[in-house]
C-alpha atoms as a PDB file:
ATOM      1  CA  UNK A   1     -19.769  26.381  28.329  1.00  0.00           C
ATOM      2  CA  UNK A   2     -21.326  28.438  25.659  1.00  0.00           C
ATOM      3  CA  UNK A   3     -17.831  29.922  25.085  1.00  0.00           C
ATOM      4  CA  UNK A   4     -16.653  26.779  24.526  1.00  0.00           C
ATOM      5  CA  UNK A   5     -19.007  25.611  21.813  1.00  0.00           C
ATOM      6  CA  UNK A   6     -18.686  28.537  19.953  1.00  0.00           C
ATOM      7  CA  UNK A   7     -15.286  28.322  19.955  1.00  0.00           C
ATOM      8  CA  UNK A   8     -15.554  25.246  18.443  1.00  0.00           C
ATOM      9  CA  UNK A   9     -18.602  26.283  15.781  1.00  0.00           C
ATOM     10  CA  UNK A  10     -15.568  29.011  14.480  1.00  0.00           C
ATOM     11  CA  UNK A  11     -13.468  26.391  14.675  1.00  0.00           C
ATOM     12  CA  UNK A  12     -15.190  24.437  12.074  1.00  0.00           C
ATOM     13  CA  UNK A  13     -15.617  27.663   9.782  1.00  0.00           C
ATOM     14  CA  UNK A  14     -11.474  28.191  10.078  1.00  0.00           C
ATOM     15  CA  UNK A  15     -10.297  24.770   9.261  1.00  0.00           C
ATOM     16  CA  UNK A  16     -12.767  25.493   5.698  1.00  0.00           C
ATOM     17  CA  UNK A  17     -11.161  28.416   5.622  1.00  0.00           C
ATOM     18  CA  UNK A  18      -7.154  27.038   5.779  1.00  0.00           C
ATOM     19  CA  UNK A  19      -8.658  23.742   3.744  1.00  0.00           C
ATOM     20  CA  UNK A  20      -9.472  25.946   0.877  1.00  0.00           C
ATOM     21  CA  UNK A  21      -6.215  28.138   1.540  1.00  0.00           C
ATOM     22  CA  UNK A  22      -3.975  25.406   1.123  1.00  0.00           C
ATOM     23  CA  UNK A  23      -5.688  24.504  -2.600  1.00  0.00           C
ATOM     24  CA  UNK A  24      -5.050  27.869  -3.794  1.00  0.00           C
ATOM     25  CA  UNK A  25      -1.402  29.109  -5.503  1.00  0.00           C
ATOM     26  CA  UNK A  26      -0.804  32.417  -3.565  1.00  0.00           C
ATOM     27  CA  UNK A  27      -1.304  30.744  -0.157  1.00  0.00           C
ATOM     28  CA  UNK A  28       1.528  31.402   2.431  1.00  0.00           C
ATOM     29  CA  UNK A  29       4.247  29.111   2.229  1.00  0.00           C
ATOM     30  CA  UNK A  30       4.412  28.856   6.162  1.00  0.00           C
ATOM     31  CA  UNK A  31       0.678  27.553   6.008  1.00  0.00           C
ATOM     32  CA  UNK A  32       1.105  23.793   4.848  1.00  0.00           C
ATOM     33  CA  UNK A  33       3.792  23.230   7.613  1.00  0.00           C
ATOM     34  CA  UNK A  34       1.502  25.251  10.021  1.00  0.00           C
ATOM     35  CA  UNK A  35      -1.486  22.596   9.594  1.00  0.00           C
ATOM     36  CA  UNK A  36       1.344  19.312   9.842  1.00  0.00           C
ATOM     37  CA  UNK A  37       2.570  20.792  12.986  1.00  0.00           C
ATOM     38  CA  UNK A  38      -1.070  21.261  14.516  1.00  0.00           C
ATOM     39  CA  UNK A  39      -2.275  17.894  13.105  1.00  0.00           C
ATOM     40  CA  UNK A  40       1.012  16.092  15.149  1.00  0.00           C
ATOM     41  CA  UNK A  41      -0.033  18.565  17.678  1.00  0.00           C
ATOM     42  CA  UNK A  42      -3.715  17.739  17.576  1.00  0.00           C
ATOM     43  CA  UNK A  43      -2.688  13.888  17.660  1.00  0.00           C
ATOM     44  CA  UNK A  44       0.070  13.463  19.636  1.00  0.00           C
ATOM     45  CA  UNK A  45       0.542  10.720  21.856  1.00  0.00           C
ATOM     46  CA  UNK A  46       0.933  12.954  25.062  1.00  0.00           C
ATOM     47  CA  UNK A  47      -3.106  13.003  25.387  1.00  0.00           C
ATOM     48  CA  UNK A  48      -2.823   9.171  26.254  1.00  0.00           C
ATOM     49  CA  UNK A  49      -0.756   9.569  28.455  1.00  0.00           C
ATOM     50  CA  UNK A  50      -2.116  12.074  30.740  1.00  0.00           C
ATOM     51  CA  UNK A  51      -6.087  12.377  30.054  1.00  0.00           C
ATOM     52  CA  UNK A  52      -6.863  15.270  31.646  1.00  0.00           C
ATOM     53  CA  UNK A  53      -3.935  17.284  29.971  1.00  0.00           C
ATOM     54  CA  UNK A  54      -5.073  15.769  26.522  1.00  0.00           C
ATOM     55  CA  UNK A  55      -8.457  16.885  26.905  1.00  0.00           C
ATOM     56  CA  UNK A  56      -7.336  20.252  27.838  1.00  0.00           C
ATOM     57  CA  UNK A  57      -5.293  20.882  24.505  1.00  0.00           C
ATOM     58  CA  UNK A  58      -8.354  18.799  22.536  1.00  0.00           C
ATOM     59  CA  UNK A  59     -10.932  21.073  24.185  1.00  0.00           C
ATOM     60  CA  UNK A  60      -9.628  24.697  24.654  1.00  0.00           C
ATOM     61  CA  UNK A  61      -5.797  24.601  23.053  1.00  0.00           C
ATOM     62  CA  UNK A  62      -6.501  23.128  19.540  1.00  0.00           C
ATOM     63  CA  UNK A  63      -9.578  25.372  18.371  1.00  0.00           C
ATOM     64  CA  UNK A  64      -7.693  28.430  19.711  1.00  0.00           C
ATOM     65  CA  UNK A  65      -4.577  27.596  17.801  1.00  0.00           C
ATOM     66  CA  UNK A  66      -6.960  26.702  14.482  1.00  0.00           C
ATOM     67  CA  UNK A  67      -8.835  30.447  14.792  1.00  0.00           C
ATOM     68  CA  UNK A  68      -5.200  31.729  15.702  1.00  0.00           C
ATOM     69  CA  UNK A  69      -3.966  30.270  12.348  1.00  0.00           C
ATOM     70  CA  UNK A  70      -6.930  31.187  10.220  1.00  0.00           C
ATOM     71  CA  UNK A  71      -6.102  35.101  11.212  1.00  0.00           C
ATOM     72  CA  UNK A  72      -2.741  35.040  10.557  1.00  0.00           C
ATOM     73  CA  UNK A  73      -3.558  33.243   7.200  1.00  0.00           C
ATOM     74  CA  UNK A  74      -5.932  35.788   6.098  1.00  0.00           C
ATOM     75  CA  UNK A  75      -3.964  38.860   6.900  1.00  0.00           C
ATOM     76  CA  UNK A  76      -0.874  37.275   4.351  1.00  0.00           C
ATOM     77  CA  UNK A  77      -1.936  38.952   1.943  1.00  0.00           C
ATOM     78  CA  UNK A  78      -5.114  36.830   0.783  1.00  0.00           C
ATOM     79  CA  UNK A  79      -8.218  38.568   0.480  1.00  0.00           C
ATOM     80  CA  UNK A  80     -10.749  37.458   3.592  1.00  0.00           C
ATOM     81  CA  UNK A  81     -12.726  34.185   2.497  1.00  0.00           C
ATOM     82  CA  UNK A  82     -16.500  34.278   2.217  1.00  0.00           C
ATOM     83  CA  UNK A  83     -18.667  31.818   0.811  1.00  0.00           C
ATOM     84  CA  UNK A  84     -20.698  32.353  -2.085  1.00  0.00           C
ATOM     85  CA  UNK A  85     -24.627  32.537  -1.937  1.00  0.00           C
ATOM     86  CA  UNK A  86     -26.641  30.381  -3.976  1.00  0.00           C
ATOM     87  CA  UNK A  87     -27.814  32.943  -5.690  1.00  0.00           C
ATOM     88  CA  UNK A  88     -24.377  33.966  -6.872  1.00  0.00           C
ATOM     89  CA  UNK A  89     -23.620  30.134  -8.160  1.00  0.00           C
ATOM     90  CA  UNK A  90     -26.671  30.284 -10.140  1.00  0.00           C
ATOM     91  CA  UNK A  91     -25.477  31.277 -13.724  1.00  0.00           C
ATOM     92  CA  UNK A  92     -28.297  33.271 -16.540  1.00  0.00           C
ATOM     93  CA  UNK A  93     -28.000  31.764 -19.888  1.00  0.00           C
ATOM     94  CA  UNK A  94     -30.247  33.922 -22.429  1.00  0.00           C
END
């Protein structure tokens, strides 16, 4: 169960990650289809109609596929993302 929520704590740091991606101009062009197709995939009527299925691919499938993107995305070619400190926002004016 620990697995799982961890999982899902890097899954919150990845979809950051492809968020702020997509908003930059030497992103991968397969990356804006990438996140429609797991949005449909992530919302798709199929989890209605078979609960325990849907909570399967909510649960285990979808953050999998999000860290699985968030690699792939990083090695294109874009340097690895890390966010800044707040020391490194703060700006010396003498």
């Amino acid at each position: 169960m620990r697995r799982l929520f961890r999982l899902w704590r890097f899954a919150g740091s990845d979809i950051k990650f492809l968020f702020s991606m997509v908003r930059r101009p030497d992103r991968p062009r397969w990356l804006i289809p990438a996140l429609v197709a797991l949005a449909v995939f992530g919302l798709e009527p199929f989890n209605f109609a078979i609960p325990v299925i849907g909570a399967v691919d909510d649960f285990l499938i979808l953050p999998l596929l999000i860290r699985a993107l968030a690699v792939m995305a990083s090695r294109g070619g874009v340097e690895q993302f890390t966010p800044r400190t707040r020391d490194e926002r703060v700006v010396s004016v003498q």
